[in-house]
Protein backbone atom coordinates (compact mmCIF):
# COMPACT_ATOMS: atom_id res chain seq x y z
CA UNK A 1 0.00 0.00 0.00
CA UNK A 2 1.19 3.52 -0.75
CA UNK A 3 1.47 5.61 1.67
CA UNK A 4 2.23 9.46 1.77
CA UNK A 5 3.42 10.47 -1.37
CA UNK A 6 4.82 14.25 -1.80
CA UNK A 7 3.52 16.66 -4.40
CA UNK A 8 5.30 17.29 -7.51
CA UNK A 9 6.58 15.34 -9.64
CA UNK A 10 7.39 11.53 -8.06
CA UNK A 11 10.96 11.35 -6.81
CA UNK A 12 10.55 8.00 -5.96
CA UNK A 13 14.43 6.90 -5.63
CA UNK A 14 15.91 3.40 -5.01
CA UNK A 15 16.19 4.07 -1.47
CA UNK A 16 13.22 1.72 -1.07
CA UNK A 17 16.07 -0.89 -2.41
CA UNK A 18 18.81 -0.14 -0.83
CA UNK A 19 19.68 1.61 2.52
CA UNK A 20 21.86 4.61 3.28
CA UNK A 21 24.48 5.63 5.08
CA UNK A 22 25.84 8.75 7.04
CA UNK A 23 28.93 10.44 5.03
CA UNK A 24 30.44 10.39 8.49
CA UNK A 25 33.58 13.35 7.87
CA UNK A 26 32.79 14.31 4.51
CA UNK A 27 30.83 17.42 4.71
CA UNK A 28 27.95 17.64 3.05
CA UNK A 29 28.84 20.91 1.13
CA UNK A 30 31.88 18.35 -0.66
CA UNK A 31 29.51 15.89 -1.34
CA UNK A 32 26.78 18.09 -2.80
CA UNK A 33 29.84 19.37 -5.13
CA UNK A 34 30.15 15.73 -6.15
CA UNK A 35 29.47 13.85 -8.72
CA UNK A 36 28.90 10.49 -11.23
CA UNK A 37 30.47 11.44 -14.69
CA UNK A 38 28.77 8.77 -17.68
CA UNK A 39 29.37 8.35 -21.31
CA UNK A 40 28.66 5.88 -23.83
CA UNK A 41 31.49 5.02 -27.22
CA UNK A 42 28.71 6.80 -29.42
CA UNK A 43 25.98 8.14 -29.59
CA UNK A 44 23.19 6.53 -26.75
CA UNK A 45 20.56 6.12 -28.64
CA UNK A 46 22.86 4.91 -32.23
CA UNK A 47 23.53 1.17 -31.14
CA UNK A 48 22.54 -1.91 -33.85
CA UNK A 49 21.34 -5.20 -32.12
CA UNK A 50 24.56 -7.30 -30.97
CA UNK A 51 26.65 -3.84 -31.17
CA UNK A 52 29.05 -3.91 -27.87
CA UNK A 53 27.64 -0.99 -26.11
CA UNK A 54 30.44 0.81 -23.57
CA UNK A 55 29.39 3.01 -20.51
CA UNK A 56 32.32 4.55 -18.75
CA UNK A 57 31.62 6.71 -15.23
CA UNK A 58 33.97 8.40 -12.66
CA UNK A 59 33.36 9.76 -9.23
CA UNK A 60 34.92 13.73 -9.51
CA UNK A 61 35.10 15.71 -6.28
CA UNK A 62 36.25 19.44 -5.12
CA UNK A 63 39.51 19.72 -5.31
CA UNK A 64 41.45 18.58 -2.46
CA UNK A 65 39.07 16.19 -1.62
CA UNK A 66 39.38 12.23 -2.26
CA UNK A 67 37.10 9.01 -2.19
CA UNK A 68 36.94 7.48 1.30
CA UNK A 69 38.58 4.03 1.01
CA UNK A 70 35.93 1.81 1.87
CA UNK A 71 33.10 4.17 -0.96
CA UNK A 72 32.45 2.44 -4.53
CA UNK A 73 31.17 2.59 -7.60
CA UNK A 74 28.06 -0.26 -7.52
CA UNK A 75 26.63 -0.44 -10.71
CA UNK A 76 23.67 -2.41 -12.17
CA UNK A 77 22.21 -3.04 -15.68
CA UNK A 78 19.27 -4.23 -16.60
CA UNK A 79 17.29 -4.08 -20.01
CA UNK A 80 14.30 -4.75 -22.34
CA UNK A 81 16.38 -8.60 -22.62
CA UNK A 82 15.90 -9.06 -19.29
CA UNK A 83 19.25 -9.74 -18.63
CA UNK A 84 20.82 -8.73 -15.33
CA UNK A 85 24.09 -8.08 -13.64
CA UNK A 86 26.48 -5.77 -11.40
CA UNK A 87 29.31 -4.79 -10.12
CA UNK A 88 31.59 -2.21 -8.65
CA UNK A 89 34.95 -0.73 -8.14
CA UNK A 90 36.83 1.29 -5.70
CA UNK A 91 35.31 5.12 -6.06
CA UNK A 92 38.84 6.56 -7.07
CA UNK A 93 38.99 4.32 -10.31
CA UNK A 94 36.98 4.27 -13.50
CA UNK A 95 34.46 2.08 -14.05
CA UNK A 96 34.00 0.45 -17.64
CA UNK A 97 30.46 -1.44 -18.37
CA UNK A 98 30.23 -3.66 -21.35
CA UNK A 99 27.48 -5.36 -23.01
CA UNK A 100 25.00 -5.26 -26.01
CA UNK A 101 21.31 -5.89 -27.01
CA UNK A 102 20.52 -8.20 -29.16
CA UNK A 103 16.51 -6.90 -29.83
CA UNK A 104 15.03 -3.44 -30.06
CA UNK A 105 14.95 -1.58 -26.92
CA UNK A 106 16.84 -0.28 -24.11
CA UNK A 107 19.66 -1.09 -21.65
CA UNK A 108 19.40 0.96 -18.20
CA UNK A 109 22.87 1.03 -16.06
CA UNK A 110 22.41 2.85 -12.89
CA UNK A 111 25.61 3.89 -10.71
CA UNK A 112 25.45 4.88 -7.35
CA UNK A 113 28.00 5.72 -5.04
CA UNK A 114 27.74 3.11 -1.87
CA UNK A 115 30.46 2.05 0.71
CA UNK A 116 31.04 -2.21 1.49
CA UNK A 117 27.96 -2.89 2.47
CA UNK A 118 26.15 -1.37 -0.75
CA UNK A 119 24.73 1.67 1.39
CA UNK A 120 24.11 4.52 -0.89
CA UNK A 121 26.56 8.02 0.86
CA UNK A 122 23.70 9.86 1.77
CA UNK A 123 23.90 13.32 2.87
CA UNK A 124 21.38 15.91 3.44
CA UNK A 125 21.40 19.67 1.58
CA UNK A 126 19.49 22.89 3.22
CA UNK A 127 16.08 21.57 3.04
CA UNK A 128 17.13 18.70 5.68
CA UNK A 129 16.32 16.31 2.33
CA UNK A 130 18.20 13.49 1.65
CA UNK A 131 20.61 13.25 -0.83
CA UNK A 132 23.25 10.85 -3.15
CA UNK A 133 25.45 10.39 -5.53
CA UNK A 134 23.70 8.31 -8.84
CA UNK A 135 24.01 8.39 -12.51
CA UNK A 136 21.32 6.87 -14.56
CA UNK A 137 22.52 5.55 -18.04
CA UNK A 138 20.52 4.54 -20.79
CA UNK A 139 20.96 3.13 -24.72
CA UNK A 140 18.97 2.11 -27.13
CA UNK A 141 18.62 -0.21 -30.30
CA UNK A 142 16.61 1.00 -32.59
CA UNK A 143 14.28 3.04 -30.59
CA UNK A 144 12.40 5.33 -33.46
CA UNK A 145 10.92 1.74 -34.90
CA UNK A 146 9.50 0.63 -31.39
CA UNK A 147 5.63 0.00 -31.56
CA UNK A 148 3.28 -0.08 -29.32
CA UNK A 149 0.92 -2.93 -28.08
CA UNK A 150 -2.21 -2.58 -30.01
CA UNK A 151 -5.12 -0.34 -29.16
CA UNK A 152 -9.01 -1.30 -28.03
CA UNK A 153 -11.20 -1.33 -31.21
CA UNK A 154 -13.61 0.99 -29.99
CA UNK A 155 -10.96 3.65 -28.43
CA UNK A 156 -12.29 6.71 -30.48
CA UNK A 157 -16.37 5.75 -29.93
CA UNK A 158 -14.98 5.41 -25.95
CA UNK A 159 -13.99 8.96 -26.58
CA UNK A 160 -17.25 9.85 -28.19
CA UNK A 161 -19.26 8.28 -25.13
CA UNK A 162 -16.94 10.19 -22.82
CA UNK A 163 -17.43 13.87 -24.57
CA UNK A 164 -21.80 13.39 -24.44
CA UNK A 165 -20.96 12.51 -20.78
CA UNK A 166 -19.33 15.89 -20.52
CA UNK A 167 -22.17 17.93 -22.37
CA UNK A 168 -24.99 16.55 -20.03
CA UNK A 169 -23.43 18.96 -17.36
CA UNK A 170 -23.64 22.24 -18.35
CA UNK A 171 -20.93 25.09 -16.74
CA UNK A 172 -22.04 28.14 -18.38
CA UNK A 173 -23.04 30.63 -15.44
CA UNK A 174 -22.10 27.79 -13.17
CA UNK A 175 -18.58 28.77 -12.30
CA UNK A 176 -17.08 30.07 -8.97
CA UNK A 177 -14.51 32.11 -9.20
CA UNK A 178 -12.90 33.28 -5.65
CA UNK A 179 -10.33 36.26 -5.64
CA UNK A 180 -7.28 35.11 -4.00
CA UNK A 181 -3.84 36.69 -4.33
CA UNK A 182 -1.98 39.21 -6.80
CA UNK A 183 1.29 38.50 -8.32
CA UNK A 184 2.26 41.45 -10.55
CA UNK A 185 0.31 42.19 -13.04
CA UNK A 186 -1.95 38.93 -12.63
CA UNK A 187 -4.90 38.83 -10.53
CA UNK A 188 -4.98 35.17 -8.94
CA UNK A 189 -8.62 33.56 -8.67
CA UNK A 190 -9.48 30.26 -7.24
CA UNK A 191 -11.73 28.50 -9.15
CA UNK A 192 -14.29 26.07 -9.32
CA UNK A 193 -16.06 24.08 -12.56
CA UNK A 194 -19.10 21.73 -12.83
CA UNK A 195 -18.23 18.68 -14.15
CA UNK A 196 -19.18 15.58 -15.25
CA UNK A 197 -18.01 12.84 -12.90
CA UNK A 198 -17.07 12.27 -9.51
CA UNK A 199 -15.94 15.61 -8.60
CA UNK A 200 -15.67 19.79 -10.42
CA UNK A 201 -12.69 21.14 -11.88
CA UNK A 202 -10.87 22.35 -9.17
CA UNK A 203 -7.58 24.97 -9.69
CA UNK A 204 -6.32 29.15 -9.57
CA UNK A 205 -6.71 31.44 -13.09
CA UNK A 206 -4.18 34.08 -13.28
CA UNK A 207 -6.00 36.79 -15.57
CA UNK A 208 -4.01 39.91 -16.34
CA UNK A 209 -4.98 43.06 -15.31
CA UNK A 210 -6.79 44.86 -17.60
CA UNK A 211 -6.65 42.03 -19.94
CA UNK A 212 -9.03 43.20 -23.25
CA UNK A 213 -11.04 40.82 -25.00
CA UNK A 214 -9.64 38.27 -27.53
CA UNK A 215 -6.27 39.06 -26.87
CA UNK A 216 -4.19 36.28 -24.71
CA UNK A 217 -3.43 32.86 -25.50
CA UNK A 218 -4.49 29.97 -23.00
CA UNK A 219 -2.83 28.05 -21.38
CA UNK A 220 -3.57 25.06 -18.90
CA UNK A 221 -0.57 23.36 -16.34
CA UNK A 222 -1.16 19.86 -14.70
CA UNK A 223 1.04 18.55 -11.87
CA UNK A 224 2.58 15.76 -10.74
CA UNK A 225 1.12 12.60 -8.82
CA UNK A 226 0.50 13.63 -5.27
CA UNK A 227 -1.38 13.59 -2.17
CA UNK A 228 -0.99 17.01 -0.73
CA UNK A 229 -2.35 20.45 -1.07
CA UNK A 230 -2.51 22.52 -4.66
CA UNK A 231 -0.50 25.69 -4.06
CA UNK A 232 -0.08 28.62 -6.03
CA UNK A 233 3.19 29.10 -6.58
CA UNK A 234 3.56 25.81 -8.34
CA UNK A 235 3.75 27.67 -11.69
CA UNK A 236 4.82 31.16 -12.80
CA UNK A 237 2.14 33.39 -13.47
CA UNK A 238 2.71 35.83 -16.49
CA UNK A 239 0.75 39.18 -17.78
CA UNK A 240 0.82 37.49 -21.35
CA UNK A 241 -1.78 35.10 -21.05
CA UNK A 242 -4.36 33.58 -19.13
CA UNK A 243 -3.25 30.34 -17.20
CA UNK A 244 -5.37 27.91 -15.27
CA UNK A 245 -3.03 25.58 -12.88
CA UNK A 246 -5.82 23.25 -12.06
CA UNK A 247 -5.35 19.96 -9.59
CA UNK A 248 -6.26 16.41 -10.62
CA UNK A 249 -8.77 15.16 -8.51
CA UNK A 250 -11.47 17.96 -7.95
CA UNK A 251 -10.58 19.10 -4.07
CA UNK A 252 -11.27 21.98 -2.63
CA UNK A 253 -9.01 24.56 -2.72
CA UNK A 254 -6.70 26.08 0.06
CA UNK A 255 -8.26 23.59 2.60
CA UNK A 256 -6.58 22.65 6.01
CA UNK A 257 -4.86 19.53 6.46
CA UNK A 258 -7.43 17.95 8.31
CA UNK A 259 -9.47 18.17 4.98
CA UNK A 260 -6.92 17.25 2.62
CA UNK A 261 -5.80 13.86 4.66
CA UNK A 262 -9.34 12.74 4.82
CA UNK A 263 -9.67 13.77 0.83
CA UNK A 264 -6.88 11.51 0.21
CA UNK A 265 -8.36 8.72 2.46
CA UNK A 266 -11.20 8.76 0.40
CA UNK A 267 -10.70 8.47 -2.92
CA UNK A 268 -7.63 5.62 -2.29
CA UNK A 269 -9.44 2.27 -3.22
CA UNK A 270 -9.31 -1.53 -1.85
CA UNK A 271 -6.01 -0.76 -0.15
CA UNK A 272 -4.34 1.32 -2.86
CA UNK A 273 -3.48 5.26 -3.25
CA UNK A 274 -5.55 6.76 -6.34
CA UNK A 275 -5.38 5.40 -9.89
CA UNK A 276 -3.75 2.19 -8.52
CA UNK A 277 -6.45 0.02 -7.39
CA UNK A 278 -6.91 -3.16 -10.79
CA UNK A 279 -10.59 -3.99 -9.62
CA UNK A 280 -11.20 0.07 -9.89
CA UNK A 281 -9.57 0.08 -13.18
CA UNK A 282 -10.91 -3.04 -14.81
CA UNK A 283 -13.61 -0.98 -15.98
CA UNK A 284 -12.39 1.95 -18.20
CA UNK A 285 -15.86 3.88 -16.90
CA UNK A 286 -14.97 3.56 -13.19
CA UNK A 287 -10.86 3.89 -13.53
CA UNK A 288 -10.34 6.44 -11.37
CA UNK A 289 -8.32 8.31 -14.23
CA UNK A 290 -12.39 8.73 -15.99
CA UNK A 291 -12.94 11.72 -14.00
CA UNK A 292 -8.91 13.05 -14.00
CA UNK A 293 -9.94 13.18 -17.91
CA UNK A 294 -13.11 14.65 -17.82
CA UNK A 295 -11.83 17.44 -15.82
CA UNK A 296 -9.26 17.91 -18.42
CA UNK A 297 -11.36 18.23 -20.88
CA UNK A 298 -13.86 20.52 -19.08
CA UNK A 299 -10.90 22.47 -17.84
CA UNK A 300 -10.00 23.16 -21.47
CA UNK A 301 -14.10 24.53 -22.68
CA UNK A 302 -13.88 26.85 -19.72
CA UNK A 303 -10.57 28.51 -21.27
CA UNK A 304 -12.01 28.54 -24.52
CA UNK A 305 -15.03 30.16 -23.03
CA UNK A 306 -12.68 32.96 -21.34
CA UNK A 307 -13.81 36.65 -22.80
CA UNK A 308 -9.88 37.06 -22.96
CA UNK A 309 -8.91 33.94 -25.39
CA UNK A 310 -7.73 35.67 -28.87
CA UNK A 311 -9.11 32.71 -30.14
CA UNK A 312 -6.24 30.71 -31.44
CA UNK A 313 -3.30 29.85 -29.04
CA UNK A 314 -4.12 27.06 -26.72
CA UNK A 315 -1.62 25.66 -24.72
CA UNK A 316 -0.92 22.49 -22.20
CA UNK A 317 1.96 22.02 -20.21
CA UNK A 318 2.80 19.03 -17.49
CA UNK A 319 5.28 16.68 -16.07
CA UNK A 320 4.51 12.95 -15.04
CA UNK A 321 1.41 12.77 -14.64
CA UNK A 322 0.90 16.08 -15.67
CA UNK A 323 2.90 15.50 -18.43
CA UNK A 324 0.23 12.17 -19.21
CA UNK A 325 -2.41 14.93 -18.63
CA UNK A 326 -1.29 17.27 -21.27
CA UNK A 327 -1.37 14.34 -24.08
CA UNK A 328 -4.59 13.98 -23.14
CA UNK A 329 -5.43 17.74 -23.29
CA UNK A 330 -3.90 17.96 -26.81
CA UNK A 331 -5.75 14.51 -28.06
CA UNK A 332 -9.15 15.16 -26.85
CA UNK A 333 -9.17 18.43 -27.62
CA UNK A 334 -8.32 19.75 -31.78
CA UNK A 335 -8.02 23.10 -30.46
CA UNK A 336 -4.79 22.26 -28.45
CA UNK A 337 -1.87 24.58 -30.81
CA UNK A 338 1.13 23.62 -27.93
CA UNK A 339 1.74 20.56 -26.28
CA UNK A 340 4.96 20.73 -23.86
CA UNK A 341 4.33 17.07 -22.01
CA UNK A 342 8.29 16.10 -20.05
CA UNK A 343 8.92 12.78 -17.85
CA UNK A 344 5.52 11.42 -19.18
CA UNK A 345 3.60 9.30 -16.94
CA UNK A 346 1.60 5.86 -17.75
CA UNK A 347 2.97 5.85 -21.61
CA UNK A 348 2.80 1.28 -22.81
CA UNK A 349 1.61 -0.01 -19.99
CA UNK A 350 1.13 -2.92 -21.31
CA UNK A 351 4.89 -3.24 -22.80
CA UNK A 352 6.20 -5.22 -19.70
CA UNK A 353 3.80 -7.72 -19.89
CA UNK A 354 3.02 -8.10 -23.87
CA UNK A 355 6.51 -6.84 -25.04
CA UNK A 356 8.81 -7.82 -22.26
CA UNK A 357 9.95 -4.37 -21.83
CA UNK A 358 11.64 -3.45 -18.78
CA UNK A 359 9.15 -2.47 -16.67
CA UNK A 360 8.62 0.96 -14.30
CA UNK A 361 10.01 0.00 -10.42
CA UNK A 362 6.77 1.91 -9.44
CA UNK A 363 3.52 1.68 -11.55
CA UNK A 364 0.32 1.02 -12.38
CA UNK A 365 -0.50 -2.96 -12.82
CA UNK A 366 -1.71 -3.19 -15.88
CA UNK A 367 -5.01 -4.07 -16.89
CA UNK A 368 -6.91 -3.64 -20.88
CA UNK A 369 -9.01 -0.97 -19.65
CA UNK A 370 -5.97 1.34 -18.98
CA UNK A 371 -5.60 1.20 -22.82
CA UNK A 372 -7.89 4.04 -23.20
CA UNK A 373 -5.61 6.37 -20.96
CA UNK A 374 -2.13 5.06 -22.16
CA UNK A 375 -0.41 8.32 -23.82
CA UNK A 376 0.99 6.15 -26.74
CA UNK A 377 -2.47 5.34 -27.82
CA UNK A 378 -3.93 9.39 -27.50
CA UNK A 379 -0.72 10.28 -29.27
CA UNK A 380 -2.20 9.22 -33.00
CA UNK A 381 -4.74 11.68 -31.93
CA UNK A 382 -2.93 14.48 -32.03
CA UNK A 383 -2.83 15.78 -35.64
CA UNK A 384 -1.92 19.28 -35.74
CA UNK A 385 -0.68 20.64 -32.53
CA UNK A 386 2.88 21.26 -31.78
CA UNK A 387 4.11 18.65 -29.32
CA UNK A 388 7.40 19.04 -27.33
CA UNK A 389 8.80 16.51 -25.12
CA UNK A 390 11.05 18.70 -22.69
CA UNK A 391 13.15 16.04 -21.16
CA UNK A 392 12.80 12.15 -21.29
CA UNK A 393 15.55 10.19 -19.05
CA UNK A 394 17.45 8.04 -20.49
CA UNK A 395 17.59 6.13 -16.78
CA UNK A 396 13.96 7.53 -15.83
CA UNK A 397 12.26 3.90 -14.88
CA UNK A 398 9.02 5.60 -13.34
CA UNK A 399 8.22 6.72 -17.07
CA UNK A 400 10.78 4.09 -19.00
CA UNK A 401 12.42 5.69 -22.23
CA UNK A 402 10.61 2.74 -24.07
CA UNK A 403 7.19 4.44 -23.24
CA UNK A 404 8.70 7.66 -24.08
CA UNK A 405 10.07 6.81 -27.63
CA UNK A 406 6.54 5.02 -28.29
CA UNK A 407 4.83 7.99 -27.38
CA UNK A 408 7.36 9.99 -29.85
CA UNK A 409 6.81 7.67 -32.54
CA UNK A 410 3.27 8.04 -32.17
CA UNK A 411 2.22 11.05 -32.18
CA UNK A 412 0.73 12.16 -35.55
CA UNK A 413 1.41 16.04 -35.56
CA UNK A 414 4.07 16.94 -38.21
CA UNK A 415 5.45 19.28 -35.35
CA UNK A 416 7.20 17.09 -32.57
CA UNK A 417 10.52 17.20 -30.38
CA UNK A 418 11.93 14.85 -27.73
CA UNK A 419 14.82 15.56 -25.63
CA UNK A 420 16.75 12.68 -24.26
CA UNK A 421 18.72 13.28 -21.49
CA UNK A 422 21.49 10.92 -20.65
CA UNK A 423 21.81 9.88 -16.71
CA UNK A 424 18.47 11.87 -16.02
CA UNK A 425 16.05 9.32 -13.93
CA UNK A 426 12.66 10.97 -12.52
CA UNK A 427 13.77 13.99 -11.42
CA UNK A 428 17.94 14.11 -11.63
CA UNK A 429 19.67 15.94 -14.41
CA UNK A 430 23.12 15.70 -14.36
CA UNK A 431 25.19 19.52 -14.34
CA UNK A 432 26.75 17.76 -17.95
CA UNK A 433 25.51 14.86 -20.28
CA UNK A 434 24.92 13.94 -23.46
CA UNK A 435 21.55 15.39 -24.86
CA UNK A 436 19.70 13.82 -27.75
CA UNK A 437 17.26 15.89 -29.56
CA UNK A 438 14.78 14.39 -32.30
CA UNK A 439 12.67 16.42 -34.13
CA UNK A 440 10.57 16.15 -37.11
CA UNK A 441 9.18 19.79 -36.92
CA UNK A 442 7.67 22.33 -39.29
């Protein structure tokens, strides 16, 4: 069972694997200056099938400052073969990782600085979080040509079911909208939509001041999986459009934490935290993500309904499940122009089980009815707006670069961009790596 889970985007780190252990003498201000170097002998994502692929990594610190004697490099790779192994060296030596692929797909090798007993070197920074020392490598084999695992027949008349769902509840004169704060230029409203489902759209609308009619773009922001309050400040808020930040679920807004603990409680299911329960999801009608849609979808007709839309930009921007949220903005809705999904969440589920892909280390069991939510599958939808991926990790294995390419390859629009990030996992980016842009843009 999950329990609390922190707003954002999920950090969940293989410290739920493996144990850590105090730097003891090392200050933390040395070790927060340290890091895990990683290459590859070409390009990551250039590798044939049975091509030896070769990841090198050092530890660097501040100058002055070397490796304890008992620390090492513990490295382990796994891939879409399923084969396994690991290793390690002393910290003060480089560490050379050979091997090959013989299929399409991708090889993960994560390094992590541990000391004898495998105990990550764990420190904590200024926010009393903790902290340590990983690099998360990834290649591929043939990558653009991976496919996904077959869609439901009746995806698109789901769709169609879903949308007169959504017109049988009418928001027009319906909407609550609460002034709340000022930043700049922006008046900051809380707001509050009928909609279909469980629950109403839920979020804040930054409107510019004196904003004149037909003459802002829109834009909409979703956030990461969470359990926790919807703040404000989680975006920027800019005098050039009109943004709604909305949450996922349909809670009120700016609530105490008695409210928002007992919110949670509630919609968890059989034992599991929201969106994870199979018996909830068997049923694409009841899966909790049904209303997470519909709200997206509602949110979207309220922007277009703003007096202040010019009429033609329309914007959606997210990371993990955000990031699944704005793929689902920009499929379900034509008027979507801009599409800036990163680290996206949920994309093949099915590819572990029907295409022995290397599964996510935290995710959603599978079941069919997910189909209708997977991001690979809403991607041919998307015909005409411009999508940009803004980072996938090439060691993320919450949203696996397998999902990520199939959502790439998918996606209809003649305007899209991925950016591969070597050694990036969730929510590390490494000061210096290899990026890998593809683009097959206007």
């Amino acid at each position: 069972m999950l329990k609390k889970i922190c707003c954002g985007f999920l950090l969940v780190l293989s410290l739920l694997t493996m144990l850590s252990v105090n730097a003891g003498e090392v200050a933390a201000e040395v070790l927060e200056q340290s890091f895990i170097s990683g290459a590859t002998n070409k390009s990551a994502l250039s590798y044939a099938a049975g091509e030896e692929m070769v990841f090198t990594f050092k530890f660097h610190m501040p100058a002055g400052h070397t490796p304890e004697k008992n620390w090492s490099l513990f490295y382990t790779r796994k891939g879409d073969d399923g084969e396994v192994f690991s290793g390690r060296v002393p910290a003060n030596e480089m560490l050379t990782v050979k091997t090959k692929l013989n299929r399409r797909g991708f090889v993960s090798v994560t390094v992590r600085l541990v000391d004898e007993n495998n105990k990550f070197i764990a420190w904590k920074n200024r926010r009393n979080q903790a902290r340590n020392i990983s690099f998360f490598a990834g290649t591929a084999v043939e990558a653009e040509k991976l496919t996904d695992c077959g869609e439901p027949a009746d995806f698109d008349q789901f769709w169609q079911k879903q949308r007169a769902k959504l017109a049988q509840v009418p928001f027009a004169g319906k909407v609550e909208l609460t002034r709340f704060n000022k930043s700049g230029d922006v008046e900051i409203f809380i707001v509050k939509i009928p909609c279909a489902g469980p629950r109403p759209v839920t979020g804040f609308i930054g409107v510019p001041v004196n904003a004149q009619p037909k003459s802002l773009p829109c834009e909409i922001v979703f956030t990461g999986y969470g359990n926790t309050k919807l703040v404000h400040t989680y975006t920027k808020w800019s005098a050039d459009r009109v943004k709604l930040l909305i949450n996922a679920h349909g809670q009120e807004i700016n609530q105490s934490k008695e409210y928002y603990d007992k919110f949670f409680a509630s919609i968890s299911s059989n034992g599991h935290s929201y969106a994870f329960d199979p018996i909830q999801n068997s049923d694409p009608e009841t899966a909790f993500f049904n209303g997470m849609a519909l709200r997206v979808m509602r949110a979207l007709e309220y922007l277009k309904s703003r007096p202040e839309w010019n009429g033609r930009d329309l914007i959606a921007r997210g990371g993990s499940q955000g990031g699944m949220q704005t793929v689902w903005a920009a499929a379900l809705d034509s008027d979507v122009t801009e599409a800036y999904p990163y680290i996206t969440w949920c994309c093949d589920l099915a590819g572990a089980s029907k295409a022995q892909r290397l599964a996510a280390y935290w995710r959603i069991q599978y079941v069919p009815a997910l189909d209708y939510y997977d991001p690979v599958f809403m991607a041919k939808r998307i015909k005409n707006a411009k999508v940009v991926i803004t980072r996938a990790g090439l060691g993320d294995y919450i949203c696996p670069p397998s999902g990520l390419a199939i959502l790439y390859n998918n996606l209809a629009t003649p305007d899209k961009t991925i950016v591969w990030v070597q050694g990036s996992d969730h929510g590390f980016v490494p000061k210096k790596s290899e990026v890998i842009t593809w683009r097959s843009g206007k």
